[in-house]
Protein backbone atom coordinates (compact mmCIF):
# COMPACT_ATOMS: atom_id res chain seq x y z
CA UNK A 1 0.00 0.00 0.00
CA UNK A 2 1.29 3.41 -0.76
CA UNK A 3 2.63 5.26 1.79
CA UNK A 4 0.67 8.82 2.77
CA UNK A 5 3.29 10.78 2.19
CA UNK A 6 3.11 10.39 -1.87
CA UNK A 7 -0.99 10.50 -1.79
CA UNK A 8 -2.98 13.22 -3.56
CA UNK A 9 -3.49 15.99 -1.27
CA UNK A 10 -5.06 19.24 -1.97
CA UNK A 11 -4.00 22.47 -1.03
CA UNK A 12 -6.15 25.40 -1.54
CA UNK A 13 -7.92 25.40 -4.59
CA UNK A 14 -5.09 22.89 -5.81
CA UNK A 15 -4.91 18.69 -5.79
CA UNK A 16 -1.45 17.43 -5.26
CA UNK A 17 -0.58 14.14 -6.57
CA UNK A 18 2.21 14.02 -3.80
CA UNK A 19 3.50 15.73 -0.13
CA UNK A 20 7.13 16.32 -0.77
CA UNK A 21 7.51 20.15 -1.12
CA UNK A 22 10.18 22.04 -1.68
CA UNK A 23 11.41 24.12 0.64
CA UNK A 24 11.74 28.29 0.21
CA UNK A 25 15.94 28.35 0.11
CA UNK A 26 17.90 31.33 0.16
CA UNK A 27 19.93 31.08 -3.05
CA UNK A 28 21.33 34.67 -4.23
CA UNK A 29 21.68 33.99 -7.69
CA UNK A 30 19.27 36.72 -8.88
CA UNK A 31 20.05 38.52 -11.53
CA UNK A 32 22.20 42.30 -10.85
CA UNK A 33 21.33 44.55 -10.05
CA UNK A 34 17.81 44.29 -10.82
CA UNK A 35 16.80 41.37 -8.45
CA UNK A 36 14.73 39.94 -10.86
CA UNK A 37 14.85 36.03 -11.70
CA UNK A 38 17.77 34.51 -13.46
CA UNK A 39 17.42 32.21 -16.03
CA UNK A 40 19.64 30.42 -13.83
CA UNK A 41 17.07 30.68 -11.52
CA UNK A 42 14.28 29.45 -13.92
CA UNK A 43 16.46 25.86 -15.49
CA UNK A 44 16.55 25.38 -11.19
CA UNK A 45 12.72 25.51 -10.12
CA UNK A 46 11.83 24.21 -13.74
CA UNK A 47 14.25 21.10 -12.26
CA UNK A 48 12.28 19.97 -9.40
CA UNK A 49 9.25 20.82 -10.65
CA UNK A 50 6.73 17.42 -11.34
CA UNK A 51 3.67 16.69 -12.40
CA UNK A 52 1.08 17.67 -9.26
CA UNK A 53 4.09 19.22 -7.04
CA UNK A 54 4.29 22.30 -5.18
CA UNK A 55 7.39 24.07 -5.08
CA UNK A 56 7.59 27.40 -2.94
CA UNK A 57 10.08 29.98 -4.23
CA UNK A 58 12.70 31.52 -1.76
CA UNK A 59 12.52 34.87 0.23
CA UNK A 60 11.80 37.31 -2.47
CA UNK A 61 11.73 41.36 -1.43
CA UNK A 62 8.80 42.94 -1.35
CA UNK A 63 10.54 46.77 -1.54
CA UNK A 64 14.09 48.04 -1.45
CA UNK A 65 13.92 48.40 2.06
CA UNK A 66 12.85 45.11 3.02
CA UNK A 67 15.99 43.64 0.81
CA UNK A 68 18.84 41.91 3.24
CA UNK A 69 20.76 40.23 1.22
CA UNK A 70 23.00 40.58 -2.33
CA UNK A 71 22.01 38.22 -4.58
CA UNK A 72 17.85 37.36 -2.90
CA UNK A 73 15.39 38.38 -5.87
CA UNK A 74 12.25 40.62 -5.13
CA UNK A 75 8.74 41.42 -6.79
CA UNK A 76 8.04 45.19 -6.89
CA UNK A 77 9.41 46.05 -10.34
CA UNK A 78 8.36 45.26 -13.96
CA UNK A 79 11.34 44.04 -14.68
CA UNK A 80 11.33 41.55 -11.93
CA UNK A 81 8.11 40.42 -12.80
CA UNK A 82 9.66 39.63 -16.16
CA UNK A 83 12.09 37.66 -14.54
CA UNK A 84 9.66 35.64 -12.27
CA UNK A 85 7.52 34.38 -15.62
CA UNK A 86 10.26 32.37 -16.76
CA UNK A 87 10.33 30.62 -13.70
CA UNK A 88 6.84 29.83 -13.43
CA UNK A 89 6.49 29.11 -16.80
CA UNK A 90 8.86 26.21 -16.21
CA UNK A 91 6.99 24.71 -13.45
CA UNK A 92 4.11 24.80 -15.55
CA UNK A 93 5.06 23.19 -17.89
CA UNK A 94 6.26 20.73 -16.11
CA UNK A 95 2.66 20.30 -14.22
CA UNK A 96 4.03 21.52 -10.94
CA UNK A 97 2.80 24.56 -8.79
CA UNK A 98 4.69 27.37 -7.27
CA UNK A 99 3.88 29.95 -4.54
CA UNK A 100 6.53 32.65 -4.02
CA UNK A 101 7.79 33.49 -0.39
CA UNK A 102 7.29 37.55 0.49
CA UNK A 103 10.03 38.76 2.66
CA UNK A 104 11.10 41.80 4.74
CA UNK A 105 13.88 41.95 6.45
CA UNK A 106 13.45 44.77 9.08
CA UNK A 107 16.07 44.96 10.99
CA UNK A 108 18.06 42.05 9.42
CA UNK A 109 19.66 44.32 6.72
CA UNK A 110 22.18 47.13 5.66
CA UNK A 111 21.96 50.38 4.32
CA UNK A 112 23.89 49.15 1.48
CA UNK A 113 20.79 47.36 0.77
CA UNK A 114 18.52 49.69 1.42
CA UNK A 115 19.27 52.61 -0.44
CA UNK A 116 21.12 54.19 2.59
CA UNK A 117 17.87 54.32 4.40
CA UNK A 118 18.28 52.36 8.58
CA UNK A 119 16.69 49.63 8.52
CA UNK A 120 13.24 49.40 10.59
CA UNK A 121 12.05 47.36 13.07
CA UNK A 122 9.29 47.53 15.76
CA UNK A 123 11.47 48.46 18.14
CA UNK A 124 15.18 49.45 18.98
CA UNK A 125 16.82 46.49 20.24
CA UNK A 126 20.43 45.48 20.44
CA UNK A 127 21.48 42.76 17.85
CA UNK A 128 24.69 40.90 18.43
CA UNK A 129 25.24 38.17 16.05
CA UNK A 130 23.30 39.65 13.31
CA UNK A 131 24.41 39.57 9.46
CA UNK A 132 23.25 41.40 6.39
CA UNK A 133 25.03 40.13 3.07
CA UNK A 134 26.65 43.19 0.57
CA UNK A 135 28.95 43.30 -2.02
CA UNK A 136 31.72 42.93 0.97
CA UNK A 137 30.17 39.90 2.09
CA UNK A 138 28.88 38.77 5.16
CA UNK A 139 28.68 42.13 7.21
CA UNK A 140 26.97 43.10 10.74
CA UNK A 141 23.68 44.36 10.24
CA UNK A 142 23.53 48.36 10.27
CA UNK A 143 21.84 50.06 13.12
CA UNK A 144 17.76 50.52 13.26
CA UNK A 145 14.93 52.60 13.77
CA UNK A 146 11.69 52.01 14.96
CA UNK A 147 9.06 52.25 12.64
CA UNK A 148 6.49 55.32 13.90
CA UNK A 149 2.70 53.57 13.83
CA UNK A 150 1.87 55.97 11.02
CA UNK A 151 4.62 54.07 8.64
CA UNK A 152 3.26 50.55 9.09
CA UNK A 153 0.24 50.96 6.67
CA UNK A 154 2.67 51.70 3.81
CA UNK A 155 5.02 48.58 4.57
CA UNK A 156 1.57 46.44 4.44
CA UNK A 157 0.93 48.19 1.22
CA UNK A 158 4.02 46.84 0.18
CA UNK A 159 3.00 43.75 1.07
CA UNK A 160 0.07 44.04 -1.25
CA UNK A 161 1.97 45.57 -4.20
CA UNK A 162 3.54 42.78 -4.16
CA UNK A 163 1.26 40.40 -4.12
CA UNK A 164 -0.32 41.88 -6.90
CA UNK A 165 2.70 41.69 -8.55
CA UNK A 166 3.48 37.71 -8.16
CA UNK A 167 -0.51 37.06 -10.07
CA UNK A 168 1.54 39.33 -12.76
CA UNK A 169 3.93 36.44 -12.94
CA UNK A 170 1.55 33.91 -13.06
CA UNK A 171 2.49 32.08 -9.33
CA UNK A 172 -0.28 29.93 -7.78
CA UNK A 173 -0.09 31.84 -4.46
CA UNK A 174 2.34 33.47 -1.94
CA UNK A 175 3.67 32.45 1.14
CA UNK A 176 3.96 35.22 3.99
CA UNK A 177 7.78 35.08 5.64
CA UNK A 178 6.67 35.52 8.83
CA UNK A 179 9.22 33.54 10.44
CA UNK A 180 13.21 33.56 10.95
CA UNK A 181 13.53 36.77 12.90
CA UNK A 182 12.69 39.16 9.65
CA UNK A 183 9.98 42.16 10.25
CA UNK A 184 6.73 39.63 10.77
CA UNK A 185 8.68 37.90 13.39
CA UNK A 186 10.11 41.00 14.52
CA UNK A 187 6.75 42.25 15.67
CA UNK A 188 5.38 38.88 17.12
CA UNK A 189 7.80 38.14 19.47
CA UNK A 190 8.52 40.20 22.72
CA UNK A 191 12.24 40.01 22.70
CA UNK A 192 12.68 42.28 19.79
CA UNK A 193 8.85 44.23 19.88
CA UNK A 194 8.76 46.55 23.24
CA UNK A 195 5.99 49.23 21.78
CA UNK A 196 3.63 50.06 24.00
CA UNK A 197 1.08 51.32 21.42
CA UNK A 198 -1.75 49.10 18.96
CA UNK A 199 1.42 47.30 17.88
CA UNK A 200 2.87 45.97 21.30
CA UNK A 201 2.39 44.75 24.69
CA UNK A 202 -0.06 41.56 25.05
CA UNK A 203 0.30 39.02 22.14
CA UNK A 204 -3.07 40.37 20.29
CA UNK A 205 -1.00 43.55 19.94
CA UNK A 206 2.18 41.93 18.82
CA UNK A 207 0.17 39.30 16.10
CA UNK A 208 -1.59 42.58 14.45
CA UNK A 209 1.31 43.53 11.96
CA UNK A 210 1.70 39.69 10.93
CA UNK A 211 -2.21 39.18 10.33
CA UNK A 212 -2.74 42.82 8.65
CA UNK A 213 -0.10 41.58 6.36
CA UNK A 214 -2.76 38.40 6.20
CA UNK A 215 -5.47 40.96 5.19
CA UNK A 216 -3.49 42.38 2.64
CA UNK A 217 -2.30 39.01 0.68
CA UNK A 218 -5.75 37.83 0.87
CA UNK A 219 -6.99 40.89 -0.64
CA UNK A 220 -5.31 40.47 -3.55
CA UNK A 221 -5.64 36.13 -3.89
CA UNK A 222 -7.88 35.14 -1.79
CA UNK A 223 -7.27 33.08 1.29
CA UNK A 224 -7.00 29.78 0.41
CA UNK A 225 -4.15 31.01 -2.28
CA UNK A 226 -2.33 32.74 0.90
CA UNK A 227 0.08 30.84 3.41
CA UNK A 228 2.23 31.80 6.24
CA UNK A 229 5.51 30.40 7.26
CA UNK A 230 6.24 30.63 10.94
CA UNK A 231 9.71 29.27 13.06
CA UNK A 232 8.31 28.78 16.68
CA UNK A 233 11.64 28.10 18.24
CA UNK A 234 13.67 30.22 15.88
CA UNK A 235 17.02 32.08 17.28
CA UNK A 236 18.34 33.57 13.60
CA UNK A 237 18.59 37.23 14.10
CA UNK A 238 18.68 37.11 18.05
CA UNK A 239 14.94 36.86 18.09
CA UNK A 240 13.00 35.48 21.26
CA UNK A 241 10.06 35.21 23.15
CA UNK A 242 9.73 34.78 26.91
CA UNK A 243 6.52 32.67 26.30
CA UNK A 244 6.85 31.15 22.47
CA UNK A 245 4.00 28.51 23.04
CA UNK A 246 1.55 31.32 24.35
CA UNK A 247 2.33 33.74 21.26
CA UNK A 248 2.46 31.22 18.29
CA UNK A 249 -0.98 29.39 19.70
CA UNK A 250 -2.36 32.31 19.44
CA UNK A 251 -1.34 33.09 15.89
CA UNK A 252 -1.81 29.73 14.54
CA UNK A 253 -5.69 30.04 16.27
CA UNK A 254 -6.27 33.36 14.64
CA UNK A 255 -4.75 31.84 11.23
CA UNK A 256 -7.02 29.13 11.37
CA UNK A 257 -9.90 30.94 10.97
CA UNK A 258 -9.02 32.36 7.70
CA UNK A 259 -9.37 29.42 5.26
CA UNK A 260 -5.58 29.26 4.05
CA UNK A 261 -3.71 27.32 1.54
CA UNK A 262 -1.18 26.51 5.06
CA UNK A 263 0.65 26.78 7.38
CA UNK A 264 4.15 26.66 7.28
CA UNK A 265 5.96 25.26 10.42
CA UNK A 266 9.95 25.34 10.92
CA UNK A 267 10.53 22.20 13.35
CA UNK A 268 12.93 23.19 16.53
CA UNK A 269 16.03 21.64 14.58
CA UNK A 270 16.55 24.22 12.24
CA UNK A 271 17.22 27.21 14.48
CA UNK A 272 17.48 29.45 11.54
CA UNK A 273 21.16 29.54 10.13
CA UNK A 274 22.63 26.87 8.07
CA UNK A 275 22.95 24.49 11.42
CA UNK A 276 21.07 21.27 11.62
CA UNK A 277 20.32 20.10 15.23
CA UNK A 278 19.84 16.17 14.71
CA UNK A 279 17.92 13.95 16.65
CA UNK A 280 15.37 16.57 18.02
CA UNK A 281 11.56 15.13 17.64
CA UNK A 282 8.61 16.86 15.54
CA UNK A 283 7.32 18.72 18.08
CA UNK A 284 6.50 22.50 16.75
CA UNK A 285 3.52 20.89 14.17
CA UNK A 286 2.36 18.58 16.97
CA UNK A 287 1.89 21.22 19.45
CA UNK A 288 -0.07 23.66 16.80
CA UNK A 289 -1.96 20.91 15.43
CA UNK A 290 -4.23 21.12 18.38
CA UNK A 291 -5.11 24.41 17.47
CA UNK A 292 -4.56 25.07 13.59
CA UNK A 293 -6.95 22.55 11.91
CA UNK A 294 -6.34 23.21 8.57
CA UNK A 295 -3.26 21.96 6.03
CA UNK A 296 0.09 21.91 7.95
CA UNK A 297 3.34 21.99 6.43
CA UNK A 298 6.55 20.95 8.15
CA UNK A 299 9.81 21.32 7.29
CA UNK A 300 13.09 21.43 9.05
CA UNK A 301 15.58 18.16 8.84
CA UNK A 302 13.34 16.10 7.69
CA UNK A 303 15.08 12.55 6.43
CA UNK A 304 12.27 10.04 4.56
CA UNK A 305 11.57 8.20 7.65
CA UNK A 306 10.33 11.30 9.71
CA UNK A 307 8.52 12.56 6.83
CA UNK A 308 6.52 9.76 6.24
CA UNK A 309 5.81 9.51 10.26
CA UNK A 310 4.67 12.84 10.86
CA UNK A 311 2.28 12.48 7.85
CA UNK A 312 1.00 9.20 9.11
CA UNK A 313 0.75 10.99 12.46
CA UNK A 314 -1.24 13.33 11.01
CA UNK A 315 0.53 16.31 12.63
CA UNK A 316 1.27 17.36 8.95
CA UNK A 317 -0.26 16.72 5.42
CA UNK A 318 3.06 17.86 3.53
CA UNK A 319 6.84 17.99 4.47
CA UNK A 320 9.19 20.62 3.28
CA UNK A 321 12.67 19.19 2.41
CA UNK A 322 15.93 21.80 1.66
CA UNK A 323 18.85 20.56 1.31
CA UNK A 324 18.07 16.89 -0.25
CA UNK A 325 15.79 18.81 -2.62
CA UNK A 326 19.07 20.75 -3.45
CA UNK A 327 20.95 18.00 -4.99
CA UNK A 328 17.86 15.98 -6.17
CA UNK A 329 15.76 17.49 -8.33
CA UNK A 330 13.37 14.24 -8.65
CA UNK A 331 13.40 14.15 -4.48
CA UNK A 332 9.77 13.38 -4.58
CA UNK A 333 10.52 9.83 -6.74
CA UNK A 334 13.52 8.81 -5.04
CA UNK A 335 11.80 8.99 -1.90
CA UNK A 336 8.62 7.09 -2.77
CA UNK A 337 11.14 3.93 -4.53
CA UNK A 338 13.36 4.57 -1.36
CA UNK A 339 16.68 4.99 -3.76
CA UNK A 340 19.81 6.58 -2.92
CA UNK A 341 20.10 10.57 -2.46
CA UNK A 342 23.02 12.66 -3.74
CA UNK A 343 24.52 14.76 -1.41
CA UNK A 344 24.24 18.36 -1.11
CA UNK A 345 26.83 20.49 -2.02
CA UNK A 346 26.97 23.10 1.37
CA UNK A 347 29.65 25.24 -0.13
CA UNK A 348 26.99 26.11 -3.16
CA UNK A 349 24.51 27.10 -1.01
CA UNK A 350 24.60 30.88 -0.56
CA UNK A 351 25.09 32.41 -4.18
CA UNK A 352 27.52 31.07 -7.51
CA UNK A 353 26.71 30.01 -10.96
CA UNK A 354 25.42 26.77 -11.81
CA UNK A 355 27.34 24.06 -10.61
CA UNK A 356 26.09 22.68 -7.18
CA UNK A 357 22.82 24.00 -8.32
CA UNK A 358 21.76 23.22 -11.64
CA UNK A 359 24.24 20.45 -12.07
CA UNK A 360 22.58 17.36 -10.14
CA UNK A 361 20.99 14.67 -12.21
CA UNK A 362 18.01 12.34 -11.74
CA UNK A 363 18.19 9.09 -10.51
CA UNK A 364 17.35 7.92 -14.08
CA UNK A 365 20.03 10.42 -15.89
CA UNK A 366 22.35 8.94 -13.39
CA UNK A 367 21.21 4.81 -14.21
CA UNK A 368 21.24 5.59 -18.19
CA UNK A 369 24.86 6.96 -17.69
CA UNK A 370 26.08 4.51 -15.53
C-alpha cells in the first residue's frame, strides 16, 4: 500500500498528486542589479518541478527596504516580474505549482541594501550576532529605527503591491515570511517588539502587523491562495520570546480561521542559520496541530523516515525538504522507490553560478549513464 506521504493531497484550490515540497531556500543567484529572476534561476525551479508538485520559491523582497541580502530576488518592479515568468512558466510546464515566499527583512539588513535608508524594526533592540550580506560579504547588520505607527500601513501596502505583482507572474499563491527573525517575526515576538502602542504589549497587539499583512495578501488572492511560514523556536537574528508557546498558539488560532492554503511550520532543529540540530523530535507541528486545523506543512531536517511519520501521524499533510531537494531534483521519486540521495553540495549554497545548483541529475540520468 502506498505510503501517505506520496498521496494526492489538496492544497487550496489545488490537488497534489504528492506531499514532498520544496522548501523556500535562500539562493542569491538573482540577476544584478535588478533582483529579478535569473534564467539560472528558472532551469533550477523548472528542475524539481513534477507533475502535481508544489514548489515554494525563496525569500523574495517585497521593496528596497525590506531587501537583506546581495544576490535574494524581489517582486516590486516590472522588470522583476519579467524575470519571475520564466520561472513559473517552467513549473508549468512541467505540471508543478509554485507559490513565491514575500520577505522583509526589518532589521536584518544594511543600508547598502537599502538605499542608505536604517533599517526598521518595531522596536530598537540590540542585535549581536546579526548579518546582512553586501557586495563585501557577510557584514553586521547596520543600526535601526523604529518604525512610527503611522509608517506601518505603507510597509503592508508593500506587502500588497507585491502580491499583486506575483498574479503578474503567473504564481499559484504566496507564502507570507513571517518567520526567521525578519519584520513579521520581529513584531510577534517580545524580545525584539517593546511598543507600548496598537502594535505591542499583550500578544493580540504583537500578532496585528503579521495578520494585517494576512489581510493584505488575501486581498489580492484570496485566502486559500495565501500561506504563512512561521519558526516557533527560531534564534536567527537574536529573536526570542519569553513565552513562544503562548504567542504562536495564538497566531496559529487566529490563522485558522481564515481558510488558508497553510501553514508553514519550521521544526525546533533548524534554528534558523545553516545548522542542523539532529535527533530533536517533531514537536513545533504537533503542538499547533491542536489548534490550527487546517493543512500543515513541516519542514526542518526532515530525512524520509520522519517525513513519512509525521504524515502518518497526522501532525502534517506535507513535508518541506531543503537541502536533499538541493541536490535531487526528482526528491519526490527517489523517496517514494526509497533509492539513494546525492549529497548536497553546502559550499553552493549561498550564491555562484550553476554548478552545485543546476548540475545534479536524476536518478534515471544517473542509471542511463552509468
Amino acid at each position: 500500500m502506498e505510503h501517505r506521504l506520496y498521496s494526492s493531497v489538496k492544497v487550496g484550490p489545488y490537488q497534489l498528486s504528492h506531499r514532498v515540497v520544496l522548501a523556500p531556500l535562500t539562493r542569491l543567484r538573482s540577476a544584478q542589479p535588478s533582483d529579478a529572476a535569473s534564467d539560472m534561476m528558472a532551469v533550477h525551479y523548472g528542475q524539481r518541478a513534477s507533475q502535481g508538485g508544489l514548489l515554494i520559491a525563496e525569500g523574495t523582497a517585497v521593496s528596497q527596504g525590506g531587501r537583506s541580502y546581495l544576490g535574494a530576488p524581489a517582486i516590486y518592479t516590472e522588470e522583476q516580474v519579467t524575470g519571475w515568468k520564466k520561472v513559473t512558466e517552467a513549473v508549468h510546464a512541467k505540471g508543478g505549482r509554485i507559490f513565491v515566499q514575500l520577505f522583509h527583512g526589518g532589521r536584518q539588513s544594511h543600508v547598502f541594501m537599502t538605499g542608505g535608508a536604517a533599517p526598521v524594526a518595531p522596536s530598537v533592540v540590540p542585535q549581536f550576532q546579526s548579518v546582512a550580506l553586501t557586495d563585501e560579504g557577510f557584514v553586521p547588520v547596520s543600526p535601526h529605527r523604529a518604525l512610527a505607527i503611522d509608517e506601518i500601513a505603507a510597509i503592508v501596502e508593500d506587502f500588497r503591491h507585491a502580491a499583486k505583482m506575483a498574479l503578474k507572474a503567473g504564481f499559484d499563491g504566496v507564502e507570507l515570511h513571517g518567520a526567521n527573525g525578519y519584520l513579521p517575526d520581529q513584531f510577534l515576538q517580545d524580545g525584539s517588539n517593546q511598543r507600548t502602542d496598537a502594535y505591542g504589549g499583550p500578544v493580540e497587539n504583537r500578532a496585528r502587523f503579521m495578520l494585517e499583512l494576512v489581510d493584505a495578501l488575501t486581498s489580492v488572492w484570496g485566502a486559500e491562495r495565501v500561506a504563512v511560514r512561521i519558526s516557533p523556536s527560531g534564534e536567527w537574528g537574536d529573536i526570542s520570546d519569553s513565552n513562544p508557546d503562548a504567542t504562536f498558539g495564538y497566531l496559529a488560532a487566529k490563522l485558522d480561521a481564515y481558510g488558508l492554503a497553510y501553514l508553514h511550520i519550521i521544526e525546533p532543529r533548524i534554528k534558523g542559520d545553516d545548522t542542523l540540530h539532529e535527533g530533536q523530535a517533531d514537536v513545533a507541528a504537533t503542538t499547533l496541530r491542536k489548534v490550527y486545523k487546517g493543512t500543515i506543512i513541516a519542514a526542518g531536517g526532515f530525512t524520509r523516515e520522519s517525513a513519512q511519520d509525521i504524515v502518518a501521524r497526522g501532525d502534517a499533510d506535507l513535508v518541506a525538504f531543503g537541502r536533499h531537494f538541493s541536490s535531487n531534483p526528482d526528491l519526490p521519486e527517489r523517496l517514494k522507490r526509497n533509492l539513494p540521495l546525492n549529497h548536497y553540495r553546502r559550499d553552493a549554497f549561498w550564491g555562484g553560478d550553476e554548478s552545485g545548483y543546476n548540475d545534479f541529475a536524476t536518478y534515471e540520468e544517473q542509471a542511463k549513464a552509468a
